[in-house]
C-alpha atoms as a PDB file:
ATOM      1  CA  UNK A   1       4.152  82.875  91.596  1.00  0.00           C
ATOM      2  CA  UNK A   2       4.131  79.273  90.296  1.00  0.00           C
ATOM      3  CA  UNK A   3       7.599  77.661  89.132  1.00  0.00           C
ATOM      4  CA  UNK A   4       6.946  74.747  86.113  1.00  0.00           C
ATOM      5  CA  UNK A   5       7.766  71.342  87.669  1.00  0.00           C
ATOM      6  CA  UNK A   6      10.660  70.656  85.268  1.00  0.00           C
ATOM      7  CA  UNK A   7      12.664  73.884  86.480  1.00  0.00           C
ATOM      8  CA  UNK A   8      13.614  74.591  89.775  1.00  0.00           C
ATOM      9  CA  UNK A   9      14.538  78.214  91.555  1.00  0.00           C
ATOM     10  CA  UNK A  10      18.266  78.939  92.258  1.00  0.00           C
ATOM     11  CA  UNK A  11      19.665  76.071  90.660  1.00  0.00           C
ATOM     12  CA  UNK A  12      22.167  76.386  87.699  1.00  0.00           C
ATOM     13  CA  UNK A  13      22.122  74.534  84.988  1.00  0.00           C
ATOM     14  CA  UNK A  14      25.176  73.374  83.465  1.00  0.00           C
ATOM     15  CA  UNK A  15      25.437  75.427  80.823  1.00  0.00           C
ATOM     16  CA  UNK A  16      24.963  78.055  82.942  1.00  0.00           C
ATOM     17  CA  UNK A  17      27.880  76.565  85.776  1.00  0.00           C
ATOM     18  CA  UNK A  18      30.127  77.138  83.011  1.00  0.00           C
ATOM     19  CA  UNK A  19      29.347  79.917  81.341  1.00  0.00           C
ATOM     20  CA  UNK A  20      31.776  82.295  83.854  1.00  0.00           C
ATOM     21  CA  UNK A  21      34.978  80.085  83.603  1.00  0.00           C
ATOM     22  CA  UNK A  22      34.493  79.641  80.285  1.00  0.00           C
ATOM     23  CA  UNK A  23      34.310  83.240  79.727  1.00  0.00           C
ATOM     24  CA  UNK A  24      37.743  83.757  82.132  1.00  0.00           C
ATOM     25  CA  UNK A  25      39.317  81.646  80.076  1.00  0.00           C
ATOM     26  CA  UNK A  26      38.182  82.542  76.654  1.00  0.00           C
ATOM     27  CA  UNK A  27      39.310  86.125  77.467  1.00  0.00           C
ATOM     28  CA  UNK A  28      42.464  85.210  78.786  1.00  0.00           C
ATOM     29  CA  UNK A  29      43.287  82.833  75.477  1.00  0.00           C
ATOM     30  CA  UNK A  30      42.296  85.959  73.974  1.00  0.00           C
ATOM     31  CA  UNK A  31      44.877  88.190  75.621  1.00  0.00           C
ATOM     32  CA  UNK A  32      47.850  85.481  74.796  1.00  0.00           C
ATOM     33  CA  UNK A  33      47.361  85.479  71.021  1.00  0.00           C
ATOM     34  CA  UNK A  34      50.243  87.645  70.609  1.00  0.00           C
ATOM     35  CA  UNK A  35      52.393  85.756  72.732  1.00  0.00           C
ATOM     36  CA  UNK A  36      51.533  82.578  70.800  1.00  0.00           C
ATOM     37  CA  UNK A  37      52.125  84.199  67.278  1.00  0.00           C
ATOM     38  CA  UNK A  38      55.349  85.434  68.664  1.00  0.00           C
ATOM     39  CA  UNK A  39      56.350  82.168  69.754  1.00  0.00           C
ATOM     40  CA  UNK A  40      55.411  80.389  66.979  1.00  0.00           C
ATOM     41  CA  UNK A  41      57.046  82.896  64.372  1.00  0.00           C
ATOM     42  CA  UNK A  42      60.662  82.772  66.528  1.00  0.00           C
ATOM     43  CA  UNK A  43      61.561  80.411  69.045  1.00  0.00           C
ATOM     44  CA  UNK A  44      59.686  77.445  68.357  1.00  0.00           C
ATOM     45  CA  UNK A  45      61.410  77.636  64.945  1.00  0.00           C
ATOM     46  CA  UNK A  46      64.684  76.915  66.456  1.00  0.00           C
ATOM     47  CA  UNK A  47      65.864  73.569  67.004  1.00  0.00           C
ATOM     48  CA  UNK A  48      67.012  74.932  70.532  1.00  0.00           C
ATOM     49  CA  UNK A  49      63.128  75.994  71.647  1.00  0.00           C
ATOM     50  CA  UNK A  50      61.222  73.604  68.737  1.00  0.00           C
ATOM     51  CA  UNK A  51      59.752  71.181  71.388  1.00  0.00           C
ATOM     52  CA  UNK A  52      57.181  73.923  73.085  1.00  0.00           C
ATOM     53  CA  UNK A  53      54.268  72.830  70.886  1.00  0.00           C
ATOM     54  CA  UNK A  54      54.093  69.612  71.934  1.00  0.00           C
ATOM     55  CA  UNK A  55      54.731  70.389  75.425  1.00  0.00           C
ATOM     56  CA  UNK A  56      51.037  72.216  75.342  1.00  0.00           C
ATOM     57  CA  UNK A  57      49.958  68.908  73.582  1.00  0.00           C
ATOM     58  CA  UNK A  58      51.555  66.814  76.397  1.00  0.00           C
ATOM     59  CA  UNK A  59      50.075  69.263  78.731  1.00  0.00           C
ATOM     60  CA  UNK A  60      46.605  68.906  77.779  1.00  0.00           C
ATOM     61  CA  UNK A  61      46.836  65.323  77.613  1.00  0.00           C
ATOM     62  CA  UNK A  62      47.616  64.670  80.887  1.00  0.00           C
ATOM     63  CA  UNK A  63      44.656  66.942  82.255  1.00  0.00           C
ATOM     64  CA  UNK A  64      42.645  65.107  79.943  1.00  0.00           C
ATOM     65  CA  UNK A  65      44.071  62.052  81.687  1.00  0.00           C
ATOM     66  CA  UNK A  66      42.881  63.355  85.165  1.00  0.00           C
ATOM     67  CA  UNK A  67      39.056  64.316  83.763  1.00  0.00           C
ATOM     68  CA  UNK A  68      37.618  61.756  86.246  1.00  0.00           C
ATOM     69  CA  UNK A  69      39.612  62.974  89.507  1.00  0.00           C
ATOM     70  CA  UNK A  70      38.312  66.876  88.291  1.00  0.00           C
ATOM     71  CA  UNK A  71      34.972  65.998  87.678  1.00  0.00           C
ATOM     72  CA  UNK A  72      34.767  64.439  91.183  1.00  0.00           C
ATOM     73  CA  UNK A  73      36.319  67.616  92.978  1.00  0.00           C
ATOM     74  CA  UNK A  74      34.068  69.423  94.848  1.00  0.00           C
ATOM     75  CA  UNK A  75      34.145  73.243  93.516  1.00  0.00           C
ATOM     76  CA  UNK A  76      35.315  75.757  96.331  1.00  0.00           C
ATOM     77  CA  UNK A  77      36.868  79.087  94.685  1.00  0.00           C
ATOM     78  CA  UNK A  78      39.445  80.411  96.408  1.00  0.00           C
ATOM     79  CA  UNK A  79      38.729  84.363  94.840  1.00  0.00           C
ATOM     80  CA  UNK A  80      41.296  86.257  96.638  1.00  0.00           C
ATOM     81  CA  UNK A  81      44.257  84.315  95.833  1.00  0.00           C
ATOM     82  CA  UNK A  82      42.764  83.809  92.513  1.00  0.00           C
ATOM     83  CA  UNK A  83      42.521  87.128  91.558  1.00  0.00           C
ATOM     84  CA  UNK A  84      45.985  87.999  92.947  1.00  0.00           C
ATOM     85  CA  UNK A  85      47.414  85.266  90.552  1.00  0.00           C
ATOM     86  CA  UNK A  86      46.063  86.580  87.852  1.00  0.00           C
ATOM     87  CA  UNK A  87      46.000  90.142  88.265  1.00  0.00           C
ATOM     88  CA  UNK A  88      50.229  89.616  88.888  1.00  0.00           C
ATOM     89  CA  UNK A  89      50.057  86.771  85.753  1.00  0.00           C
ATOM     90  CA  UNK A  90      48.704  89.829  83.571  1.00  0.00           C
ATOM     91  CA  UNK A  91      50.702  92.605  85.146  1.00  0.00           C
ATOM     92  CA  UNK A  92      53.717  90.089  84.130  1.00  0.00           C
ATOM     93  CA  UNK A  93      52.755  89.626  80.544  1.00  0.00           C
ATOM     94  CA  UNK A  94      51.860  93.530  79.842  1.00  0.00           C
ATOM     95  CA  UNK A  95      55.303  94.747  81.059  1.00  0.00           C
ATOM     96  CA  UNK A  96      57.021  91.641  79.432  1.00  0.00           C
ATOM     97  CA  UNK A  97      54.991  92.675  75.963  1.00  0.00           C
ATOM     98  CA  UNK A  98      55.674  96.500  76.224  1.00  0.00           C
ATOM     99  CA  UNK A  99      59.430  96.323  76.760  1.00  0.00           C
ATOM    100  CA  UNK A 100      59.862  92.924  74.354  1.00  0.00           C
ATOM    101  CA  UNK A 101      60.952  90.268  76.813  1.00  0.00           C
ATOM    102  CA  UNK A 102      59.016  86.938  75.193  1.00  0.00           C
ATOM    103  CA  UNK A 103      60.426  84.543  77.920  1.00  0.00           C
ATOM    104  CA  UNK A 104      58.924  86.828  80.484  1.00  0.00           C
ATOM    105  CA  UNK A 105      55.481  86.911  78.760  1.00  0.00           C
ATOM    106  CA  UNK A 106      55.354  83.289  77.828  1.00  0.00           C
ATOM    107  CA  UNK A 107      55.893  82.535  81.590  1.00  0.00           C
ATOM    108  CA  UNK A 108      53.634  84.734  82.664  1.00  0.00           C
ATOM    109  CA  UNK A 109      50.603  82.291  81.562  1.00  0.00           C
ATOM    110  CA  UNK A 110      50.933  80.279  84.186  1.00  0.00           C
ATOM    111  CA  UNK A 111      50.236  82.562  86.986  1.00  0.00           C
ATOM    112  CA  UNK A 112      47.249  83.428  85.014  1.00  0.00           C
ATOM    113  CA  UNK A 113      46.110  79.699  84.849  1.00  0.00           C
ATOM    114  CA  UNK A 114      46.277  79.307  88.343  1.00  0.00           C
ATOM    115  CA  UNK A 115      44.809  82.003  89.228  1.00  0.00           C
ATOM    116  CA  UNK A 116      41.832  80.739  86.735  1.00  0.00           C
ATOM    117  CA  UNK A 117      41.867  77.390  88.153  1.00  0.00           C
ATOM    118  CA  UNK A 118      41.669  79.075  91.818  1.00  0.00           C
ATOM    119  CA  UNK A 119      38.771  81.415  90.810  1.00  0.00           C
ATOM    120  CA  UNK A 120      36.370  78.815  89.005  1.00  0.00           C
ATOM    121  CA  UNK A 121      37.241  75.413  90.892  1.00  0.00           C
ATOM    122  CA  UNK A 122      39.664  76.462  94.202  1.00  0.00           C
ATOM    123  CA  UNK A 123      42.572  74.391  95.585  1.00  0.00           C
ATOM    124  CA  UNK A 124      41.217  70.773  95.032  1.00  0.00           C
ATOM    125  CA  UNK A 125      41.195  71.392  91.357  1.00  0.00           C
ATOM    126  CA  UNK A 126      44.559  72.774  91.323  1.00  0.00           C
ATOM    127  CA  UNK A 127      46.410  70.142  93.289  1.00  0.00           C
ATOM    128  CA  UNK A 128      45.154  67.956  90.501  1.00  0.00           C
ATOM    129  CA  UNK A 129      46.634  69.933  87.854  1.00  0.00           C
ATOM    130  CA  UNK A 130      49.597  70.825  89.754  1.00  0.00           C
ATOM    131  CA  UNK A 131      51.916  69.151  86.909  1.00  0.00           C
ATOM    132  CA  UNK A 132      50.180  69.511  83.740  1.00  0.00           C
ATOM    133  CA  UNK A 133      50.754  73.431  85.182  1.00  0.00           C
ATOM    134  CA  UNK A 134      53.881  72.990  86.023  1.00  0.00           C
ATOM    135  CA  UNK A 135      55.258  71.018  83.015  1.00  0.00           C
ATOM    136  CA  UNK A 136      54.031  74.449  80.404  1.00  0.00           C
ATOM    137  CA  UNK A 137      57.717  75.880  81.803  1.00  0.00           C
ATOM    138  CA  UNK A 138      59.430  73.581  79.294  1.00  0.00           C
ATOM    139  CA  UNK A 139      57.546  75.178  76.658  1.00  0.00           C
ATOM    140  CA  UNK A 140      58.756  78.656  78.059  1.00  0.00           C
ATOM    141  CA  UNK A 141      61.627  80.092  75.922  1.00  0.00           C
ATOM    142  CA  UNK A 142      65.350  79.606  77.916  1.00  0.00           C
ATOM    143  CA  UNK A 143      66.768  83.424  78.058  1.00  0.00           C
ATOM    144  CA  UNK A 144      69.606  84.189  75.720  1.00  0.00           C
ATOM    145  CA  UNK A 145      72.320  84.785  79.198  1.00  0.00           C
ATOM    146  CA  UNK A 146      71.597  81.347  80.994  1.00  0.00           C
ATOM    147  CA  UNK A 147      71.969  79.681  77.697  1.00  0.00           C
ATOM    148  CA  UNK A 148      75.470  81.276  76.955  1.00  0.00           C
ATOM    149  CA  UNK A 149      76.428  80.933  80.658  1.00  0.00           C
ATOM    150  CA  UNK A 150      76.078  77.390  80.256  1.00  0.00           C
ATOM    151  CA  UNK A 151      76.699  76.563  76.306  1.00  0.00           C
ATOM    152  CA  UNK A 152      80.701  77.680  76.451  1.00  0.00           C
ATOM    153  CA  UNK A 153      81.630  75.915  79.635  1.00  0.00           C
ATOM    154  CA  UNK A 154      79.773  72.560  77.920  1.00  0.00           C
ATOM    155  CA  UNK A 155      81.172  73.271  74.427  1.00  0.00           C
ATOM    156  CA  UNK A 156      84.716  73.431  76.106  1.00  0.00           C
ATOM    157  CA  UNK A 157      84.599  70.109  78.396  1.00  0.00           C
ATOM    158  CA  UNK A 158      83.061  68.167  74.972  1.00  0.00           C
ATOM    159  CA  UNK A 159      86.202  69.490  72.920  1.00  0.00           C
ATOM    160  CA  UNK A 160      88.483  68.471  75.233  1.00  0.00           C
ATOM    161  CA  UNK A 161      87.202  65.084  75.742  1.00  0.00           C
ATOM    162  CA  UNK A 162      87.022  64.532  72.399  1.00  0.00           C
ATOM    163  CA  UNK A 163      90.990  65.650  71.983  1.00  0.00           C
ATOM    164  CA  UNK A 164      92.438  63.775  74.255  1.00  0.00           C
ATOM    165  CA  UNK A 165      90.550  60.527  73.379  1.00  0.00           C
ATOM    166  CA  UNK A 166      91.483  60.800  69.988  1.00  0.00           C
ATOM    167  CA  UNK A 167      95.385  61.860  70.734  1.00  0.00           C
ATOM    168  CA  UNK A 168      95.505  59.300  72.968  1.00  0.00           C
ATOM    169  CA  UNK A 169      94.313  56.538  70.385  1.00  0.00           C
ATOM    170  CA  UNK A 170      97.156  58.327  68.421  1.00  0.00           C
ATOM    171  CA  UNK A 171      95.523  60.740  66.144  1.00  0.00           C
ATOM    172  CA  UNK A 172      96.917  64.058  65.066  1.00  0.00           C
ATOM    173  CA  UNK A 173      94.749  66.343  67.256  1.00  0.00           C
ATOM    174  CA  UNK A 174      95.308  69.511  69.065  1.00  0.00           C
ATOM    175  CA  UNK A 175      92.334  71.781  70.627  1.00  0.00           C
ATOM    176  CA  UNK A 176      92.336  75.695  71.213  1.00  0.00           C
ATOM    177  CA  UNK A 177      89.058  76.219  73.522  1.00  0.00           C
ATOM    178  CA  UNK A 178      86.273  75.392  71.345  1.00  0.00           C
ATOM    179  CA  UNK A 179      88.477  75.005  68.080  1.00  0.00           C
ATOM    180  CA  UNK A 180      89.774  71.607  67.146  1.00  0.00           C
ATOM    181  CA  UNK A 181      92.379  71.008  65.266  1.00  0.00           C
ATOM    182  CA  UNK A 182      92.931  67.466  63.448  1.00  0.00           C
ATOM    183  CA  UNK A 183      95.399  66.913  60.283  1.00  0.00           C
ATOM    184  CA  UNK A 184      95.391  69.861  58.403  1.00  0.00           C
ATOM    185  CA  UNK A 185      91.716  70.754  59.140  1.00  0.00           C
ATOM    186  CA  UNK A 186      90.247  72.911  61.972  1.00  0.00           C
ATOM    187  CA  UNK A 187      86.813  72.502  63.151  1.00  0.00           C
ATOM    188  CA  UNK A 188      84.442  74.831  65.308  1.00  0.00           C
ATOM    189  CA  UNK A 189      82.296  73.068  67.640  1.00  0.00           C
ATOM    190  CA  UNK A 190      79.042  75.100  67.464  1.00  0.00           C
ATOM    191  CA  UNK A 191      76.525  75.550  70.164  1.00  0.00           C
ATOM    192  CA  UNK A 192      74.326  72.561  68.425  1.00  0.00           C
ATOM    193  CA  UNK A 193      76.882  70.169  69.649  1.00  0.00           C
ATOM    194  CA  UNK A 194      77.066  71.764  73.122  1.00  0.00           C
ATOM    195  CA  UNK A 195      74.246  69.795  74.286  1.00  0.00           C
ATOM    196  CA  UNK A 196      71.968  72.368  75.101  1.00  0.00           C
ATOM    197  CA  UNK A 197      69.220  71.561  72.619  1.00  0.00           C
ATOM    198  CA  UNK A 198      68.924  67.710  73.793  1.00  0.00           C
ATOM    199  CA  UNK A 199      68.928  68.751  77.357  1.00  0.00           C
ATOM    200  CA  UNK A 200      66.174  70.954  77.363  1.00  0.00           C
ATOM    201  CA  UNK A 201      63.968  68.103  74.987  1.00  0.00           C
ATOM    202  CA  UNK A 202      65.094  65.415  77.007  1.00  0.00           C
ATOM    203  CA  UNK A 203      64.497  66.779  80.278  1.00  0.00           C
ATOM    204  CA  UNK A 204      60.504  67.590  78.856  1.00  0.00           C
ATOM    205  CA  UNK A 205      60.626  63.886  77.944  1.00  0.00           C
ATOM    206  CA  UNK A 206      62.242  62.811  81.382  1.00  0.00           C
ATOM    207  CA  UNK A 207      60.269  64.247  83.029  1.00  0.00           C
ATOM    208  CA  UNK A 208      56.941  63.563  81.374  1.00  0.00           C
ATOM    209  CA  UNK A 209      57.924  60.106  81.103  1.00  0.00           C
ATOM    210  CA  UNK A 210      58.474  59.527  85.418  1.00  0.00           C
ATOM    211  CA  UNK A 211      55.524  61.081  86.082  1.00  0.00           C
ATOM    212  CA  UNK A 212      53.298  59.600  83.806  1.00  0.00           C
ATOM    213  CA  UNK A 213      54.563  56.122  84.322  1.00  0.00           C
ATOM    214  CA  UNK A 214      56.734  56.250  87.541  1.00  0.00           C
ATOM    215  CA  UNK A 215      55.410  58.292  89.609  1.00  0.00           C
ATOM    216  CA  UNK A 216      54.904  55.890  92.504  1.00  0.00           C
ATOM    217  CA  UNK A 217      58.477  54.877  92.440  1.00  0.00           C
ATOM    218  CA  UNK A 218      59.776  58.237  93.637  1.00  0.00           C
ATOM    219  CA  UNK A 219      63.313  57.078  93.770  1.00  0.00           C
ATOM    220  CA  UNK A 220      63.602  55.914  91.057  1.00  0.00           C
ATOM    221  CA  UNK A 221      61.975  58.930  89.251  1.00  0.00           C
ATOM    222  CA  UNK A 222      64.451  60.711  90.892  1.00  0.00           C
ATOM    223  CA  UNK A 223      67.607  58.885  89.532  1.00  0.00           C
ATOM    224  CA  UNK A 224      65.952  58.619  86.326  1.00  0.00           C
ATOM    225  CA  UNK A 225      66.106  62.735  86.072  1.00  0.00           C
ATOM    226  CA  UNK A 226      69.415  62.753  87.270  1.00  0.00           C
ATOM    227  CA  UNK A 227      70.723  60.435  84.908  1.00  0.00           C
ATOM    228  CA  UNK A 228      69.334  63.152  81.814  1.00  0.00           C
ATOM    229  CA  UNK A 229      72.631  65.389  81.710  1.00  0.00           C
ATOM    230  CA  UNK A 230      75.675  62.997  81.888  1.00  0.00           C
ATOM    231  CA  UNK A 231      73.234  61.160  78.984  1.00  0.00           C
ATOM    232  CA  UNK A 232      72.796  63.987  76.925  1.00  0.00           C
ATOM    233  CA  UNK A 233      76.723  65.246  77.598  1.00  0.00           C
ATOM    234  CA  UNK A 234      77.822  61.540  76.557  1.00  0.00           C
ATOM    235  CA  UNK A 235      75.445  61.406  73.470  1.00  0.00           C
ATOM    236  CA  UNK A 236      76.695  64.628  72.167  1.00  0.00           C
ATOM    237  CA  UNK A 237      80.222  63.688  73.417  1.00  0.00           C
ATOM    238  CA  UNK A 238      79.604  60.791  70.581  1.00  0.00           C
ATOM    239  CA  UNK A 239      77.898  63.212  67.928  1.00  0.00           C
ATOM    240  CA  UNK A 240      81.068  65.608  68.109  1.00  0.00           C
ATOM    241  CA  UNK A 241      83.671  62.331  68.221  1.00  0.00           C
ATOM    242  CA  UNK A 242      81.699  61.401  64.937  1.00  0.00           C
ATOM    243  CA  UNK A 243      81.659  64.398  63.396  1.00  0.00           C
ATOM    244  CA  UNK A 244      85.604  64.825  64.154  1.00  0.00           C
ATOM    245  CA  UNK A 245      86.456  61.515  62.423  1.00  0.00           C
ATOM    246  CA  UNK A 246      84.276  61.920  59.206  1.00  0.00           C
ATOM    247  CA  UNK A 247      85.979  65.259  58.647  1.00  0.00           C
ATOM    248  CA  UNK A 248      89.464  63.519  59.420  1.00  0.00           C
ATOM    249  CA  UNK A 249      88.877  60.915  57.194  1.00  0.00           C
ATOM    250  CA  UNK A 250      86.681  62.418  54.372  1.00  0.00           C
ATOM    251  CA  UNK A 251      87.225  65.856  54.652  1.00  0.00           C
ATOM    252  CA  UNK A 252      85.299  69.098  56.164  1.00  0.00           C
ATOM    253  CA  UNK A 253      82.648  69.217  53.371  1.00  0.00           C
ATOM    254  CA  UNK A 254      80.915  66.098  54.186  1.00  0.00           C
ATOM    255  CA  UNK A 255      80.098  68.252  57.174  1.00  0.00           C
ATOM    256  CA  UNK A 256      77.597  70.301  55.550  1.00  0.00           C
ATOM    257  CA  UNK A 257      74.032  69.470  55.201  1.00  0.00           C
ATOM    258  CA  UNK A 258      72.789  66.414  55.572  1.00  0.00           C
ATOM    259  CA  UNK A 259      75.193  64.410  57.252  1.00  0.00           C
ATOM    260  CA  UNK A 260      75.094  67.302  59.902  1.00  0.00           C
ATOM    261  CA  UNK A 261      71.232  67.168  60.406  1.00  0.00           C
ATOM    262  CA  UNK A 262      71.370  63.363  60.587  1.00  0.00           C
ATOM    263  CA  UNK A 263      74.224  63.640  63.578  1.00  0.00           C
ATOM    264  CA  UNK A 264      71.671  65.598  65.341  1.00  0.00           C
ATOM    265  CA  UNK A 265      68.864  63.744  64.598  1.00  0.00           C
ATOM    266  CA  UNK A 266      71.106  60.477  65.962  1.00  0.00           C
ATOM    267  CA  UNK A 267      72.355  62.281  68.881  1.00  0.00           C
ATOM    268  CA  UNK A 268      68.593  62.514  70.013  1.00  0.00           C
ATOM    269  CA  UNK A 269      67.084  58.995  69.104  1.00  0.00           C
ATOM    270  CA  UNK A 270      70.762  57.531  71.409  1.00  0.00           C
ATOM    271  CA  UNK A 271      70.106  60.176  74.572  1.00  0.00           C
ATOM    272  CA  UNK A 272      66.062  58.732  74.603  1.00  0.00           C
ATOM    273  CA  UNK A 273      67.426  54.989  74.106  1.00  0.00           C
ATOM    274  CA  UNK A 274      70.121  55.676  77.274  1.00  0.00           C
ATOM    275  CA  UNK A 275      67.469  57.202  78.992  1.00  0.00           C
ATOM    276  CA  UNK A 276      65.159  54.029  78.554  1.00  0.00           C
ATOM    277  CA  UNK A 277      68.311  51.652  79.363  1.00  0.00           C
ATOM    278  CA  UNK A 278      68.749  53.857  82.621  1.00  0.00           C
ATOM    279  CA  UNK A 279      65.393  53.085  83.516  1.00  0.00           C
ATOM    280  CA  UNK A 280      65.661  49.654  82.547  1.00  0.00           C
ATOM    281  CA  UNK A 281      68.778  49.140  84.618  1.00  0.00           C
ATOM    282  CA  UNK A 282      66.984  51.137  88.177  1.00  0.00           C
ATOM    283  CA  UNK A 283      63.850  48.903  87.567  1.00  0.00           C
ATOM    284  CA  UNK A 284      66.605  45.587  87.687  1.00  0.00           C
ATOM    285  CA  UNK A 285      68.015  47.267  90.964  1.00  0.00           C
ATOM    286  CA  UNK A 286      64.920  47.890  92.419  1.00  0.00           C
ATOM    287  CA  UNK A 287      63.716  44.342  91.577  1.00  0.00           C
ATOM    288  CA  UNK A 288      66.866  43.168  93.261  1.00  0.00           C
ATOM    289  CA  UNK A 289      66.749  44.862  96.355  1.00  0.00           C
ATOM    290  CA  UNK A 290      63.136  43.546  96.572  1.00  0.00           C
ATOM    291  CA  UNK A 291      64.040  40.334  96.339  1.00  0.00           C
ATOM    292  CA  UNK A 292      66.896  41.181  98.851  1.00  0.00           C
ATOM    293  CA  UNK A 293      64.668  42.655 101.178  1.00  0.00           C
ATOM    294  CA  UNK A 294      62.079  39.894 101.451  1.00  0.00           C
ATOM    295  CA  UNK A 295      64.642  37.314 101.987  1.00  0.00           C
ATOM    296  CA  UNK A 296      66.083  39.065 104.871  1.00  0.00           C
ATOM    297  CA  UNK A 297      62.680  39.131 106.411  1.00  0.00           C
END
């Protein structure tokens, strides 16, 4: 048998090197259109959920960002963990589908990329995708019962701030749970100004934002994340304060509409400007106690 010089025997090319992980993942894009429509058609409507699409944009990005460490990785499947990943990944999405849980089946992706990852590259390929992975969670739908748990208790605490600042600055203000009442209007804090929408958005861009850019200053990362509730609670804190006055002062139907949208739409642009002065304020510290630090030595 005589083999052409330009071709040699057992050696992939790589077309061919790809052609199996591309077909793993083509059929398990495949299997997740329904999920997608579903998503697409109902919670990432909602202002609550509407940030999931660009979460998969962010997503790919940042793997797109690491295409030199991947190229570089050796290959080394890892086939039995693999296949357990995504055997349980698709077990998870066909009993989510069946009995009509979408949070369930949207989650259950990202067992299934893993276990594609492990089965075509192995753990060195993984580690490196670790967060771009991880990060597709913010783009899973919140259940209905965590987001109630936590909407009342938050919807409570901003009404009552929001009372007693006002009564104290002396105006005529009086608050039933979630209901507040000011001159001879009464006004229902809704779950928009709970602060459960800019949480979960600024959270995605929290964290997005200390990994991409401060990762290597892990304490500071970590403060930065902390800081995201008490902003968002004090930016819609403001939005509800604001909201209170206009409908003291120019009555409840200047409430409706646009004014509304353009709270919300505030309320967001303030939390991501606190969240950038936070991080402007930890990078002075840290600058300081550098400074501090080498002087002392």
């Amino acid at each position: 048998m005589v083999y052409s010089d330009n071709v040699k025997p057992g050696k992939l090319t790589p077309l061919q090197g790809l052609f199996w992980p591309l077909l793993l993942a083509g059929s398990c894009v495949f299997s997740y259109v329904p999920t997608i429509h579903g998503l697409v058609s109902g919670p990432w409507q909602t202002e609550q959920e509407g940030h999931g699409p660009l979460i998969i944009v962010a997503s790919l990005w940042l793997v797109w960002q690491s295409r030199e460490q991947l190229r570089a990785v050796h290959l080394s499947p890892a086939p039995a963990l693999g296949w357990t990943c995504l055997l349980l990944g698709l077990s998870l999405m066909f009993l989510a589908r069946t009995q009509d849980v979408l949070p369930a089946e949207a989650f259950s992706i990202i067992p299934v990329i893993i276990g594609c990852v492990l089965l075509s590259a192995g753990w060195s390929a993984l580690r490196i995708l670790a967060f771009p992975i991880g990060f597709l969670l913010f783009a899973v739908p919140v259940p209905d019962w965590i987001i109630d748990a936590v909407t009342v208790p938050l919807k409570v605490f901003i009404s009552d701030s929001v009372t007693r600042i006002l009564y104290a600055a002396g105006f005529p203000i009086a608050q039933n749970g979630v209901m507040i009442m000011i001159g001879s209007y009464q006004l229902l804090v809704k779950d928009a100004c709970s602060g459960m929408n800019s949480i979960f958005a600024l959270s995605a861009i929290g964290v997005f934002y200390a990994y991409a850019f401060r990762w290597k200053e892990k304490i500071r990362s970590l403060l930065l994340l902390a800081s995201i509730i008490p902003i968002t609670i004090l930016a819609n804190f403001i939005r509800v304060l604001t909201l209170v006055l206009i409908a003291y002062y120019g009555g409840p139907n200047l409430l409706e509409g646009m004014i509304h949208d353009l709270t919300g739409i505030g309320l967001f642009l303030v939390a991501v400007i606190l969240l950038f002065a936070v991080d402007s304020f930890l990078g002075v510290c840290v600058s300081l106690i550098g400074r501090w630090r080498r002087k002392q030595t």
